[in-house]
N, C-alpha and C. Protein backbone atom coordinates (compact mmCIF):
# COMPACT_ATOMS: atom_id res chain seq x y z
N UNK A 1 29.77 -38.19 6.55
CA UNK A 1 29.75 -37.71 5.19
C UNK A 1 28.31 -37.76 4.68
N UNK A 2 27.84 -36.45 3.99
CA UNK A 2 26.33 -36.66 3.28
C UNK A 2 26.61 -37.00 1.78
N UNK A 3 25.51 -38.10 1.80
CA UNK A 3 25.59 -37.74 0.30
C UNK A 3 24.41 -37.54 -0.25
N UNK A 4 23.97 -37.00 -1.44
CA UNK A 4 23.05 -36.35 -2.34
C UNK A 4 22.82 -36.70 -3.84
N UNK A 5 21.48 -37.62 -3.68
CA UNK A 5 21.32 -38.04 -5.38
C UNK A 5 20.39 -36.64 -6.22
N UNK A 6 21.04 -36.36 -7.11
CA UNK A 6 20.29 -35.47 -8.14
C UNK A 6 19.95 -36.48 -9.04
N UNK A 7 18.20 -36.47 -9.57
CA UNK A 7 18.07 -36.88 -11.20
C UNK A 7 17.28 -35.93 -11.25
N UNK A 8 18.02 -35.99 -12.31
CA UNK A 8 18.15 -34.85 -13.73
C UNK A 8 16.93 -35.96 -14.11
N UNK A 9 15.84 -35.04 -15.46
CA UNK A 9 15.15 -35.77 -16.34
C UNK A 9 14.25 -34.99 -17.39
N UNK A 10 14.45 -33.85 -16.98
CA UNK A 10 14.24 -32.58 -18.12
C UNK A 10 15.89 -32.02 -19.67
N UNK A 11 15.41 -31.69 -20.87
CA UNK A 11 16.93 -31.81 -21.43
C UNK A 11 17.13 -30.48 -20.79
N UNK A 12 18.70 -29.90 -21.60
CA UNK A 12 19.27 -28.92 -20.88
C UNK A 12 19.27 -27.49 -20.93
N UNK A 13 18.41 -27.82 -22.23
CA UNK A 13 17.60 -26.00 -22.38
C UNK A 13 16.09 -26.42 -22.73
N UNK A 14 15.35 -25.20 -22.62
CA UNK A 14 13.89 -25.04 -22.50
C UNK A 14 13.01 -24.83 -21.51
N UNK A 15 13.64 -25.23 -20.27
CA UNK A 15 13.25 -24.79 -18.95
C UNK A 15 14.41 -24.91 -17.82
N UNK A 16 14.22 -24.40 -16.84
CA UNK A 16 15.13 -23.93 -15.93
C UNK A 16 15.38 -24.97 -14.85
N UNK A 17 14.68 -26.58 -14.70
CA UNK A 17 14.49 -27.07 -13.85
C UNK A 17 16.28 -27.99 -14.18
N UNK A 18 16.73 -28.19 -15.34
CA UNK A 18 18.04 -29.19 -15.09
C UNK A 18 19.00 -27.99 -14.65
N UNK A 19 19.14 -26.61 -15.40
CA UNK A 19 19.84 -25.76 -14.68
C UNK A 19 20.14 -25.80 -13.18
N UNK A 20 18.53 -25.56 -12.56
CA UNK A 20 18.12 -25.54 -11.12
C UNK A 20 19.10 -26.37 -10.34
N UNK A 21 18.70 -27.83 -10.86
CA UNK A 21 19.31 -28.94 -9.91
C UNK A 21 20.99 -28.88 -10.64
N UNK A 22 21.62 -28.86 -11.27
CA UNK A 22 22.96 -28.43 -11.59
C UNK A 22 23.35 -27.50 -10.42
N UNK A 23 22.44 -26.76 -10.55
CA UNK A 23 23.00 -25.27 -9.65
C UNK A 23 22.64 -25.33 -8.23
N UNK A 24 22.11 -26.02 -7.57
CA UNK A 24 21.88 -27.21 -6.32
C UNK A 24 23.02 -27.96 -6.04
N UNK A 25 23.23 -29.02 -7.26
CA UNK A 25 24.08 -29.93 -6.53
C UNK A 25 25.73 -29.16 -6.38
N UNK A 26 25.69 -28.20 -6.90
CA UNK A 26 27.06 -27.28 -7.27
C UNK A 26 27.04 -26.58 -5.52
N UNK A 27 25.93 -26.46 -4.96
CA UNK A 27 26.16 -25.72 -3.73
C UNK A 27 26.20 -26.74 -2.81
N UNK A 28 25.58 -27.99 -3.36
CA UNK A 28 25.88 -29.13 -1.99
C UNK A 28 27.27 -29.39 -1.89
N UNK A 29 28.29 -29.65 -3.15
CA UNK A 29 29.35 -29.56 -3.07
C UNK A 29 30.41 -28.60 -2.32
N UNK A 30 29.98 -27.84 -2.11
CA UNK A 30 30.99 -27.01 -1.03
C UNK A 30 31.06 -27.24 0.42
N UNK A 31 30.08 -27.99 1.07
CA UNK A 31 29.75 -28.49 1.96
C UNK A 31 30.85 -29.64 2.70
N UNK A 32 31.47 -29.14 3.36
CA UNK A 32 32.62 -30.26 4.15
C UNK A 32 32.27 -31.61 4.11
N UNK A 33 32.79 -32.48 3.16
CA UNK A 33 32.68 -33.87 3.13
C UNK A 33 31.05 -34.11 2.67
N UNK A 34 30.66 -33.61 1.55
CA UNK A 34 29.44 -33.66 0.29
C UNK A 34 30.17 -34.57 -0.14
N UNK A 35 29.13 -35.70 -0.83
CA UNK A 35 28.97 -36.35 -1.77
C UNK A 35 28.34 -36.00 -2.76
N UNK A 36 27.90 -36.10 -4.21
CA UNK A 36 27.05 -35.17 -5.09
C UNK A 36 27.39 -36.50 -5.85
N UNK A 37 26.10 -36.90 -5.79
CA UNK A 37 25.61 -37.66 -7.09
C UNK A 37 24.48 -37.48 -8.33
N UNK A 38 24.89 -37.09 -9.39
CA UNK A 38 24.25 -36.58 -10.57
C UNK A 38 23.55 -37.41 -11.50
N UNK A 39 22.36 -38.10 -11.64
CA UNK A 39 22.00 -39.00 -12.58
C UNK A 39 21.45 -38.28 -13.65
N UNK A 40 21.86 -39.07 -14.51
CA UNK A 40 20.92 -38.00 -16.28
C UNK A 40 20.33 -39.07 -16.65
N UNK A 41 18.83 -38.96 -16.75
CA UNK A 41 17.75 -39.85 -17.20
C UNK A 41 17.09 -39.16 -18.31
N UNK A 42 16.34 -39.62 -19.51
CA UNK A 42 15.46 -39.74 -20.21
C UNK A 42 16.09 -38.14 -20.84
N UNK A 43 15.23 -37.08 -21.50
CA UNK A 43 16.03 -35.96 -22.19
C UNK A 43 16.99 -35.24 -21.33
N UNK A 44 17.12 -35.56 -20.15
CA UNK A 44 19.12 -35.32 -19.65
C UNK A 44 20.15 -35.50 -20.10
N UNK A 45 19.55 -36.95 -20.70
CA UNK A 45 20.93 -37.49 -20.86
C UNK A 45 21.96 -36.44 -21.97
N UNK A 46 20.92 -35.14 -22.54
CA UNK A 46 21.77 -34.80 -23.47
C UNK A 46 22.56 -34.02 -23.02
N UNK A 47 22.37 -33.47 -21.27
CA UNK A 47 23.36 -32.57 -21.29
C UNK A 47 24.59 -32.98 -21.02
N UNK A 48 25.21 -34.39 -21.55
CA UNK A 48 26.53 -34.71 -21.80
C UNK A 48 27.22 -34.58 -23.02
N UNK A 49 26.32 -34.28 -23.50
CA UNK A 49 26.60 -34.23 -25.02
C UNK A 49 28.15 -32.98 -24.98
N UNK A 50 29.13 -33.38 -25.54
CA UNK A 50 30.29 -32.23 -25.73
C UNK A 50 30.27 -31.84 -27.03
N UNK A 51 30.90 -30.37 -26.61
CA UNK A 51 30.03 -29.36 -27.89
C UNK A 51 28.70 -28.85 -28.23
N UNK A 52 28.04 -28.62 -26.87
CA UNK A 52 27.24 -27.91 -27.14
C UNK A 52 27.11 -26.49 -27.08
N UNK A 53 26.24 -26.11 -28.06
CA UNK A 53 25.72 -24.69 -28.79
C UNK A 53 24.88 -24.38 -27.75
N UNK A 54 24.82 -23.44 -26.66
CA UNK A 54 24.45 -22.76 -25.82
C UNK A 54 23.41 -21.92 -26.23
N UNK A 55 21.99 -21.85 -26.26
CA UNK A 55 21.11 -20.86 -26.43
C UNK A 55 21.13 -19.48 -25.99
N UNK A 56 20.70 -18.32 -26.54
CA UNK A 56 20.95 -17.30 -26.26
C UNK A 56 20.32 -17.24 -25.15
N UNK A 57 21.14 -16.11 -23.92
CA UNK A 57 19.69 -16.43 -22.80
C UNK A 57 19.90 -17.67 -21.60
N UNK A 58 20.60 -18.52 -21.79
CA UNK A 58 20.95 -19.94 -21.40
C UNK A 58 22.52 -19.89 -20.84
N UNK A 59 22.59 -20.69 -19.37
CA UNK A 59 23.92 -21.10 -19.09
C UNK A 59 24.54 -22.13 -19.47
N UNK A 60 25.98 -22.25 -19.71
CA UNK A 60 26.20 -23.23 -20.47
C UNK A 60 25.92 -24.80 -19.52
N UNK A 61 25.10 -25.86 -19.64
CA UNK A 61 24.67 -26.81 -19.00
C UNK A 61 25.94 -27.62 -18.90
N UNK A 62 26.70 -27.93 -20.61
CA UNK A 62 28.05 -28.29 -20.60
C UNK A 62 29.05 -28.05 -19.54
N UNK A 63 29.23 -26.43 -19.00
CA UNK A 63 29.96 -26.35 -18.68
C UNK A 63 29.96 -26.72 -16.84
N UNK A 64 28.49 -26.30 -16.58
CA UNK A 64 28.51 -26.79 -15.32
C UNK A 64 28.19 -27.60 -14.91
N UNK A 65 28.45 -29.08 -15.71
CA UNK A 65 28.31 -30.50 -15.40
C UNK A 65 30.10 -30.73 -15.37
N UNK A 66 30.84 -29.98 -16.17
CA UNK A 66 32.63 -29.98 -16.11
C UNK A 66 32.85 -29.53 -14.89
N UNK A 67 32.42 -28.23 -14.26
CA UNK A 67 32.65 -27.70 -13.01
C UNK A 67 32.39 -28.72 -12.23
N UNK A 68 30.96 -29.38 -12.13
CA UNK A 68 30.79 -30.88 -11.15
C UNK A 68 31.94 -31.63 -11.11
N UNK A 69 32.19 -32.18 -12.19
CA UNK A 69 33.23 -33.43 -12.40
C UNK A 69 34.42 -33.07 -12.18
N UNK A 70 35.49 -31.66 -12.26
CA UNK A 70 35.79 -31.10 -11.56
C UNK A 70 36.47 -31.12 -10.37
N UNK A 71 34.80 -31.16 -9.59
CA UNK A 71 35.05 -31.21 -7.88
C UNK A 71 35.02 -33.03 -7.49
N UNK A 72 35.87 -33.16 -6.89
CA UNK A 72 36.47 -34.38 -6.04
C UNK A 72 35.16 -35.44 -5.35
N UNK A 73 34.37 -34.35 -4.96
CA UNK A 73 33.30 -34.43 -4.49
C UNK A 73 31.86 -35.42 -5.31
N UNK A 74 32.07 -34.99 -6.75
CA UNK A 74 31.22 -35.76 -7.54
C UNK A 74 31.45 -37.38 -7.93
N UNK A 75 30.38 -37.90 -7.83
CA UNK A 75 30.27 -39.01 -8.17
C UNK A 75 29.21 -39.53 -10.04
N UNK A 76 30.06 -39.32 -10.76
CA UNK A 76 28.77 -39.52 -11.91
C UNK A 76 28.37 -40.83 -12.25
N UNK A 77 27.31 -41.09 -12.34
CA UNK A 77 26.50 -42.26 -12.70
C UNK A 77 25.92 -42.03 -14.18
């Protein structure tokens, strides 16, 4: 079994880099017996925030941290 730490440490709009690794650990997960571990550090931590207002232009960060948690596969810290 692999497993895979993501930290996150950018917030969830303004640049493309927490998207990026969201959209990373979302493809390690399909991977036969992935582990996906997601840490949210320092302005990450907001993309837990529920109810967020999605910028125009922007994927919802909300929603594909739900898609993570989701999969069986994730581990959140």
């Amino acid at each position: 079994m692999a497993s895979v730490l993501f930290v996150l440490n950018d917030a969830p709009y303004g640049s493309e880099r927490t998207y990026n690794g969201l959209r990373h650990a979302m493809a390690v997960t399909k991977q036969d017996g992935a582990e996906v571990k997601v840490f949210l550090t320092a302005d990450a931590t907001a993309c837990a925030v529920a109810g967020q207002v999605t910028p125009d232009g922007y994927y919802s960060i909300e929603s594909m941290l739900k898609g993570l948690l989701a999969k069986k596969s994730l581990v959140a810290l």
